[in-house]
C-alpha atoms as a PDB file:
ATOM      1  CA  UNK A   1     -26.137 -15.883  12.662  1.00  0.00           C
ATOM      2  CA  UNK A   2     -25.747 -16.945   9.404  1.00  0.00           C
ATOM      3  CA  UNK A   3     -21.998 -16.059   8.705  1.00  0.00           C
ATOM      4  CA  UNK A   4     -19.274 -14.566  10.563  1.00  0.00           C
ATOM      5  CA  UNK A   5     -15.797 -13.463   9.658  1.00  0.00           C
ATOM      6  CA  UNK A   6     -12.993 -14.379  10.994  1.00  0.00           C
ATOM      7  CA  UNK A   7      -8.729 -15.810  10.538  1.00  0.00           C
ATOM      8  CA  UNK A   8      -7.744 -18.733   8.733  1.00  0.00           C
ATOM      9  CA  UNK A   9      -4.815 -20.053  11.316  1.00  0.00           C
ATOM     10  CA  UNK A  10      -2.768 -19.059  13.502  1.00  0.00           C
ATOM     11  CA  UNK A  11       0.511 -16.275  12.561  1.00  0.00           C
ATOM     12  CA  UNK A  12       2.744 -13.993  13.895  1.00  0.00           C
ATOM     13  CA  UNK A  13       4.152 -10.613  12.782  1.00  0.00           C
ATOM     14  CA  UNK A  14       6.945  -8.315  13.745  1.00  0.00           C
ATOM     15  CA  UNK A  15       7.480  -4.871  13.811  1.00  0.00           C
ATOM     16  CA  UNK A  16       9.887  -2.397  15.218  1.00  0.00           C
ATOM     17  CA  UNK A  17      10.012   1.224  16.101  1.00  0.00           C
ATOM     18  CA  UNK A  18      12.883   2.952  17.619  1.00  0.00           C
ATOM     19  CA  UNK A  19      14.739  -0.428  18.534  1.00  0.00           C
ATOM     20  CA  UNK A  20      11.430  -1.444  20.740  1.00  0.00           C
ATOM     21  CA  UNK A  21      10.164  -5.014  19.175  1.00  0.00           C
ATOM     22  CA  UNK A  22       6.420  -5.592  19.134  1.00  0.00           C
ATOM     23  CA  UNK A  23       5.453  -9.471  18.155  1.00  0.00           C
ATOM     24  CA  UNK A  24       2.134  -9.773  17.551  1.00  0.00           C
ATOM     25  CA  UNK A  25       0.584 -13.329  17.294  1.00  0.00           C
ATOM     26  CA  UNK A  26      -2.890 -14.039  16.287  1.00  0.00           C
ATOM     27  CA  UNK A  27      -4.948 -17.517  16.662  1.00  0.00           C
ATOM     28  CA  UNK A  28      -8.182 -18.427  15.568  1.00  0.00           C
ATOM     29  CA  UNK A  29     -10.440 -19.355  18.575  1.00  0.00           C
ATOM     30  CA  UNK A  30     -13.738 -20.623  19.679  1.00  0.00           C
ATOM     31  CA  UNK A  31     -14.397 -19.946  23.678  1.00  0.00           C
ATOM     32  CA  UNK A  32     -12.994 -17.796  26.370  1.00  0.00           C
ATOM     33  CA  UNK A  33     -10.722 -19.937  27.782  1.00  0.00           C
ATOM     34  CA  UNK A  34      -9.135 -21.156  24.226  1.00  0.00           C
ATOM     35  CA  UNK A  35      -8.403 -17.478  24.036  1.00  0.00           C
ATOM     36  CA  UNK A  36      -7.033 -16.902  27.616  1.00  0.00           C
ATOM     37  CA  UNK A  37      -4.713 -20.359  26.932  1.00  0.00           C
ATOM     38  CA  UNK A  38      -3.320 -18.808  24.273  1.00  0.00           C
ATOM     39  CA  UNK A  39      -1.846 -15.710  25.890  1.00  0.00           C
ATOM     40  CA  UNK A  40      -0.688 -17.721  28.767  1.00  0.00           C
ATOM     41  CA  UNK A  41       1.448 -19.571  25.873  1.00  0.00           C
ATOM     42  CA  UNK A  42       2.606 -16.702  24.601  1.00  0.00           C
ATOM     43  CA  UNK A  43       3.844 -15.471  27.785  1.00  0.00           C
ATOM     44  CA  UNK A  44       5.465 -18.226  28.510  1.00  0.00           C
ATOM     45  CA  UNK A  45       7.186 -18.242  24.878  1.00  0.00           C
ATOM     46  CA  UNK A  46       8.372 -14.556  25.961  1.00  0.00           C
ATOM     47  CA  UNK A  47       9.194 -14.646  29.523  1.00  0.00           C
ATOM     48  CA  UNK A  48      11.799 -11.963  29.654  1.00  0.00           C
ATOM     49  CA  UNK A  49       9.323  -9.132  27.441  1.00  0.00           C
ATOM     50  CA  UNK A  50       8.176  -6.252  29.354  1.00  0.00           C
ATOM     51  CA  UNK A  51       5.034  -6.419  27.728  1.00  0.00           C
ATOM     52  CA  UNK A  52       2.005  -8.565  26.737  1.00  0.00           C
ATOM     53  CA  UNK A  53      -1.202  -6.756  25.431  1.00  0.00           C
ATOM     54  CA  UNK A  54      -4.078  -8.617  23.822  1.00  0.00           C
ATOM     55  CA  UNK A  55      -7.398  -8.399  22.470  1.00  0.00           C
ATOM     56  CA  UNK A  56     -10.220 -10.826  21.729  1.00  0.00           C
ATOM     57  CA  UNK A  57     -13.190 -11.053  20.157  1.00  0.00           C
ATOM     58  CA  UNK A  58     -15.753 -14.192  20.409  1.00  0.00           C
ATOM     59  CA  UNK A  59     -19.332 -15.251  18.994  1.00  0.00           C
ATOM     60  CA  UNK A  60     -19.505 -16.650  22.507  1.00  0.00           C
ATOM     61  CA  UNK A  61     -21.932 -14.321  24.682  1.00  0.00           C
ATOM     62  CA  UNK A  62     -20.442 -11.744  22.032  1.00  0.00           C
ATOM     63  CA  UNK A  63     -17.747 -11.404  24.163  1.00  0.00           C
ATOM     64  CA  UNK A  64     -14.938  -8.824  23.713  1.00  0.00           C
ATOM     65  CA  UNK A  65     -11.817  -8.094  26.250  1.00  0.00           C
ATOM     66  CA  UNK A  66      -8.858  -6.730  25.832  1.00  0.00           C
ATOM     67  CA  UNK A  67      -5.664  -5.312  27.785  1.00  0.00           C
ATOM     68  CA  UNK A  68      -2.801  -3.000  27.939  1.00  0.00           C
ATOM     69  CA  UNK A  69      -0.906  -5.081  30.241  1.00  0.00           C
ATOM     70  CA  UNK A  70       0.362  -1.963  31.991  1.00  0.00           C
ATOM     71  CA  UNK A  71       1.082   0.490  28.944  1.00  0.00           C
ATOM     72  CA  UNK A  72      -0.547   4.007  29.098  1.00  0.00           C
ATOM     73  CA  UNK A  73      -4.351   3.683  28.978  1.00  0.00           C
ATOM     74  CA  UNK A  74      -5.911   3.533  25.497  1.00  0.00           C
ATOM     75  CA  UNK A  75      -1.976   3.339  24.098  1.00  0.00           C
ATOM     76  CA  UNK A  76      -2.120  -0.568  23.626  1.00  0.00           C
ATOM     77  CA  UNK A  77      -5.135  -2.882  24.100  1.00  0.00           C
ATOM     78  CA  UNK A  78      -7.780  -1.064  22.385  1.00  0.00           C
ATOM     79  CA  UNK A  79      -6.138  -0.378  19.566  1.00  0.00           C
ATOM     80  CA  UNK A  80      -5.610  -4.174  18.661  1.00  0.00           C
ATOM     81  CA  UNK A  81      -9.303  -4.598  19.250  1.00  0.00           C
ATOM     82  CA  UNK A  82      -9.957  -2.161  17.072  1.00  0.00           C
ATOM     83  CA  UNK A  83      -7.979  -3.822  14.436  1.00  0.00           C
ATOM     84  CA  UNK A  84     -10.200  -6.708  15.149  1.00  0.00           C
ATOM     85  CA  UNK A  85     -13.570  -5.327  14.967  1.00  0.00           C
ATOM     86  CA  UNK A  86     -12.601  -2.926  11.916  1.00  0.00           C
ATOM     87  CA  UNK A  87     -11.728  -6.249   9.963  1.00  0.00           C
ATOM     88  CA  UNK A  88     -14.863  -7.641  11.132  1.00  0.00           C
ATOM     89  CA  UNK A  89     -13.646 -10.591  12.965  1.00  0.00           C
ATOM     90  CA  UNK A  90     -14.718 -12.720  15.484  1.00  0.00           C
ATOM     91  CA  UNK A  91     -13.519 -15.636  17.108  1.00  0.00           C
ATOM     92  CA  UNK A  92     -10.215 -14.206  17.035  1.00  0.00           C
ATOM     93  CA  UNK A  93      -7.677 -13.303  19.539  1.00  0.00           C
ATOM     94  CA  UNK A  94      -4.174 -11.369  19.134  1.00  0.00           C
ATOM     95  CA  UNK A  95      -1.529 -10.638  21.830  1.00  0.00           C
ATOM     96  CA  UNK A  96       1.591  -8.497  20.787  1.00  0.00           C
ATOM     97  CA  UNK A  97       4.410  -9.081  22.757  1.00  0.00           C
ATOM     98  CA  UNK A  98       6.772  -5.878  23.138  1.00  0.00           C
ATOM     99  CA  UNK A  99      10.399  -6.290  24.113  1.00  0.00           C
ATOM    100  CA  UNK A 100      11.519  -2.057  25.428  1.00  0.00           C
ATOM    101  CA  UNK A 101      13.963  -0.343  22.533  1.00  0.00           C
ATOM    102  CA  UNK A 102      14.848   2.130  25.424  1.00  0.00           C
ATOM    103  CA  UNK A 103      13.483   5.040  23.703  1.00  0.00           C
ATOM    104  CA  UNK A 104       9.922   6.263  24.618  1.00  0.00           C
ATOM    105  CA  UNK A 105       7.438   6.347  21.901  1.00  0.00           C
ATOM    106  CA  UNK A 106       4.658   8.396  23.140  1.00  0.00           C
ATOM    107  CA  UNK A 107       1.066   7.811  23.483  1.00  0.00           C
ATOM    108  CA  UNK A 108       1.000   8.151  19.340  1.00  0.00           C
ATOM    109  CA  UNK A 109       3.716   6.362  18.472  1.00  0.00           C
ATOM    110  CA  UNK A 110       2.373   3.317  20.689  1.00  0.00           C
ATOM    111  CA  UNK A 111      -0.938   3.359  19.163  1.00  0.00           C
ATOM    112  CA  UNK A 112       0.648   3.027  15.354  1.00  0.00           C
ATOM    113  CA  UNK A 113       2.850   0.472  16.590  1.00  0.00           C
ATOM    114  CA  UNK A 114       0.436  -1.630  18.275  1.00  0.00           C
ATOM    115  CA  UNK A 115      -1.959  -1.391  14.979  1.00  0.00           C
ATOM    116  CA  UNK A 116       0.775  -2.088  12.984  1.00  0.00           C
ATOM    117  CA  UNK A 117       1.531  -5.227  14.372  1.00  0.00           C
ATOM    118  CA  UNK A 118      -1.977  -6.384  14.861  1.00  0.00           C
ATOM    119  CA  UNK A 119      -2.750  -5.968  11.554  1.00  0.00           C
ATOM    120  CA  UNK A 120       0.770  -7.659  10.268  1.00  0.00           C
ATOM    121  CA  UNK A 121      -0.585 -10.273  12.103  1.00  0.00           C
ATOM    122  CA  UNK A 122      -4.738 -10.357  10.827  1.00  0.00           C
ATOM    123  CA  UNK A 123      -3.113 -10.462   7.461  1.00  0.00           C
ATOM    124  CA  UNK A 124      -0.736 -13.176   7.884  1.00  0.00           C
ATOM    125  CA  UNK A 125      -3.494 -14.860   9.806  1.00  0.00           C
ATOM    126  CA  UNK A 126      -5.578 -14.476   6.178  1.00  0.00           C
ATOM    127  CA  UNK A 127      -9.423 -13.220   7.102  1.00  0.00           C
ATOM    128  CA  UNK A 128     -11.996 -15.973   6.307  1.00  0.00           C
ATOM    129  CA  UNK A 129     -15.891 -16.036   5.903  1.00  0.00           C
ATOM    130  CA  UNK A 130     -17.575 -19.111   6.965  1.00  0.00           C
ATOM    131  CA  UNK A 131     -21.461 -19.218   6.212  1.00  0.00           C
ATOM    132  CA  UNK A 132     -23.996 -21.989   7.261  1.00  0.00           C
ATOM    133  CA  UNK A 133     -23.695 -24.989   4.794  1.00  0.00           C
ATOM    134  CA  UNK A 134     -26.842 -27.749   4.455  1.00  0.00           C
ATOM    135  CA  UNK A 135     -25.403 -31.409   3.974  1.00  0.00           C
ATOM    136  CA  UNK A 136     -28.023 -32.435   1.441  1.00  0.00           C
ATOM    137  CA  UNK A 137     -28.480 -35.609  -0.631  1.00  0.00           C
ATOM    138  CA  UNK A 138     -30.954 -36.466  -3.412  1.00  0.00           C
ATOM    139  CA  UNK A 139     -31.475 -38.819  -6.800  1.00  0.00           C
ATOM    140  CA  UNK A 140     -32.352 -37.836 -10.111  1.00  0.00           C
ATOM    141  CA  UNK A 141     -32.920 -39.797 -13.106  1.00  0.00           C
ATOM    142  CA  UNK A 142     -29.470 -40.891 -15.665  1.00  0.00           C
ATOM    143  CA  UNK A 143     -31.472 -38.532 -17.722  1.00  0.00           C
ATOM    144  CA  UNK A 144     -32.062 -35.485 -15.643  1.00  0.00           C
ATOM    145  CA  UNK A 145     -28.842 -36.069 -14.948  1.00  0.00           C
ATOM    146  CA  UNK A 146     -26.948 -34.194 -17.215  1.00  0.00           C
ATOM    147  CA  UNK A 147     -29.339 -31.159 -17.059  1.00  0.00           C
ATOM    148  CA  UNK A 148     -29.123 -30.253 -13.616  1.00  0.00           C
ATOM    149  CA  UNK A 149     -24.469 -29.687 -13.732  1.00  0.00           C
ATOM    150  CA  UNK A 150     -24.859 -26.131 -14.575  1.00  0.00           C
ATOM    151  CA  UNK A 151     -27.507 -25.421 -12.278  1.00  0.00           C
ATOM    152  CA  UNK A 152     -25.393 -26.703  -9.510  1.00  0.00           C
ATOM    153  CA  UNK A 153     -22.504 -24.910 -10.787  1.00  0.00           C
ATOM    154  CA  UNK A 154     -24.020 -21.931 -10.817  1.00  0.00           C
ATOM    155  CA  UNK A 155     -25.289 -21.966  -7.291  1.00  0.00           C
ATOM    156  CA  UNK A 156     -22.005 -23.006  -5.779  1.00  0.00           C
ATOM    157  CA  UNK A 157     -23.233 -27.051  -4.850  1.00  0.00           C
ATOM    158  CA  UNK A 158     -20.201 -28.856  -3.909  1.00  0.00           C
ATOM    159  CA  UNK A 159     -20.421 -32.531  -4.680  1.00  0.00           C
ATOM    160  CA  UNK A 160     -19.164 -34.558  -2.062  1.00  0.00           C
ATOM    161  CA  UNK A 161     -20.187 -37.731  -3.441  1.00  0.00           C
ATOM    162  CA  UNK A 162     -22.147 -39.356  -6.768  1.00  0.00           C
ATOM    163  CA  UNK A 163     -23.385 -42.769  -6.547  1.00  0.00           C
ATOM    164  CA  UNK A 164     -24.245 -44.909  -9.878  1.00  0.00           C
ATOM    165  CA  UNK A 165     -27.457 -47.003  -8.838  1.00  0.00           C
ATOM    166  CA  UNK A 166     -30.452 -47.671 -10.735  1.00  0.00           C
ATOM    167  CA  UNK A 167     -30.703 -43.674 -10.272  1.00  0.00           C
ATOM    168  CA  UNK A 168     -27.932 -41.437  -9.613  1.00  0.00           C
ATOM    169  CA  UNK A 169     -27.608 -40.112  -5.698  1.00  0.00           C
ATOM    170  CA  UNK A 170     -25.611 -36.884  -5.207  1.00  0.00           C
ATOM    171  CA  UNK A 171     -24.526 -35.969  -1.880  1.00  0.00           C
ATOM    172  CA  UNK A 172     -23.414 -32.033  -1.182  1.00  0.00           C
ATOM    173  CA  UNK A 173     -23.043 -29.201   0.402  1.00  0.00           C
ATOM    174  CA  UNK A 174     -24.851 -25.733  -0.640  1.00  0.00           C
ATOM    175  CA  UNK A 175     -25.511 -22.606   1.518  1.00  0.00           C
ATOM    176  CA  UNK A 176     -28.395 -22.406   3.465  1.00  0.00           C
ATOM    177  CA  UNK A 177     -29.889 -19.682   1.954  1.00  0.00           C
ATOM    178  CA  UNK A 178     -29.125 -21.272  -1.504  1.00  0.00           C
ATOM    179  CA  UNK A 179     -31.456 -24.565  -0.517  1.00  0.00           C
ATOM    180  CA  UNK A 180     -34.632 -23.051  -1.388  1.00  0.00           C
ATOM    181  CA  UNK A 181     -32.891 -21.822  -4.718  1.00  0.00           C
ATOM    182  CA  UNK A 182     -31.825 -25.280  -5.256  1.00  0.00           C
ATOM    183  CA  UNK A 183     -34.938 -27.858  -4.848  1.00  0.00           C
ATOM    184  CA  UNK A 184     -37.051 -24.709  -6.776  1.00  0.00           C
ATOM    185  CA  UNK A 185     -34.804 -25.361 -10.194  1.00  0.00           C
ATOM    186  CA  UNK A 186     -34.556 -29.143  -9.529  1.00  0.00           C
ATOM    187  CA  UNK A 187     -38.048 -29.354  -9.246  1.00  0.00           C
ATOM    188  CA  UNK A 188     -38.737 -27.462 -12.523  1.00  0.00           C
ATOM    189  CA  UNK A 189     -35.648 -29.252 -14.374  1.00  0.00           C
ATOM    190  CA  UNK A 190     -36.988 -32.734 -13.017  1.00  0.00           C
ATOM    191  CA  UNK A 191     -40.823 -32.168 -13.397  1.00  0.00           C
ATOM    192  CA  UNK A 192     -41.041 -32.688 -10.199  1.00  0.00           C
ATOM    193  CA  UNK A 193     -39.586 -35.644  -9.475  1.00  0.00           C
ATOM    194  CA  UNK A 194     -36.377 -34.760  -7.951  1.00  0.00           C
ATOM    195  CA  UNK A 195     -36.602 -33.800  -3.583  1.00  0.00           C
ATOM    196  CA  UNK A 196     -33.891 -32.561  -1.356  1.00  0.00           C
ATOM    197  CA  UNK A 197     -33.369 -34.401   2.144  1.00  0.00           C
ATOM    198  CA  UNK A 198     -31.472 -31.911   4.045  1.00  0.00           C
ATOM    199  CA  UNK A 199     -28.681 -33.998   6.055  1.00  0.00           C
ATOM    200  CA  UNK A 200     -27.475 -31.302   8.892  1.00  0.00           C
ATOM    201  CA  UNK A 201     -25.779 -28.196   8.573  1.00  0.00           C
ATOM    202  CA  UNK A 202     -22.571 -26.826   9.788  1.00  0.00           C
ATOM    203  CA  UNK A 203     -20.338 -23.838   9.069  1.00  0.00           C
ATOM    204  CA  UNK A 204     -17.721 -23.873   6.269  1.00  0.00           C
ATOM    205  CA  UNK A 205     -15.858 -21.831   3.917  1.00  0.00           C
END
């Protein structure tokens, strides 16, 4: 995996139907039992609410759960997944926390209001993309120099660092899939004389 799609930081979202409150907060996560800590926070941030449905989705043994924490099947649970595999996200948990209006909303009424909220919530959250990044350092002459700027630019290099020496080191980040891109034009800019060492790689957005 390359990329993958997922929320910025953590946010919450209210909505209300019919005096019943649904909270819905969402968390960016990275394993099971990040995602299972969170809920147990959130429960214990809404003790007295009758109910506490989540969903998660995780690049970890592509793992996907959710719950309707005792609402009518199908009413609840899967529709917050759905919110968070229709946005394309991973890593990602929601729970939405409903507090009883005393009016019933039907098997419909629960399924808008449980998508409303989770997607109040994905939104607030902000959707990110984070693709694979190459740390990468090389030198080029004072003269090269100034020739290679807009080839970086144009391919998205961020400079992390530019040292001054008797040549002129540049430390960066690129995407992977952009490295190949990148040593081909240095080479031809440089006559040859310019070479990528690839650092490590992480993701980043």
């Amino acid at each position: 995996m390359e990329s993958y799609i997922t929320i910025k930081e953590r946010a919450s979202f209210e909505y209300e139907d019919r005096k019943s409150v649904f909270i819905a907060d969402a968390m960016p996560v990275s394993t099971e039992a990040d995602a299972l800590s969170f809920l147990e926070y959130v429960k214990k941030k809404y003790p007295d609410a009758r109910h506490h449905v989540y969903a998660y989705v995780l690049r970890e043994n592509s793992i996907m759960r959710f719950s309707d924490d005792h609402e009518p099947q199908g009413t609840a649970g899967m529709p917050v997944l759905d919110v968070i595999r229709k946005n394309g996200c991973t890593d990602t948990v929601i729970v939405v926390t409903r507090y009883f209006g005393g009016t019933l909303l039907g098997t419909g009424g629960l399924v808008r209001a449980y998508t409303s909220a989770a997607i109040g919530a994905l939104n607030a959250a902000g959707i990110i993309k984070y693709d694979i990044y190459c740390d990468v350092e090389f030198s080029v002459s004072y003269s090269d120099h100034g020739k290679i700027n807009s080839t970086l630019f144009s391919l998205g290099f961020r400079t992390d660092d530019t040292i001054f020496g008797a040549d002129v080191k540049i430390v960066g980040r690129i995407e992977k899939s952009k490295v190949d891109i990148l040593q081909n034009s240095l080479t031809e800019i440089t006559s040859g004389r310019c070479k990528i060492e690839i650092l490590g790689e992480k993701f980043d957005f």
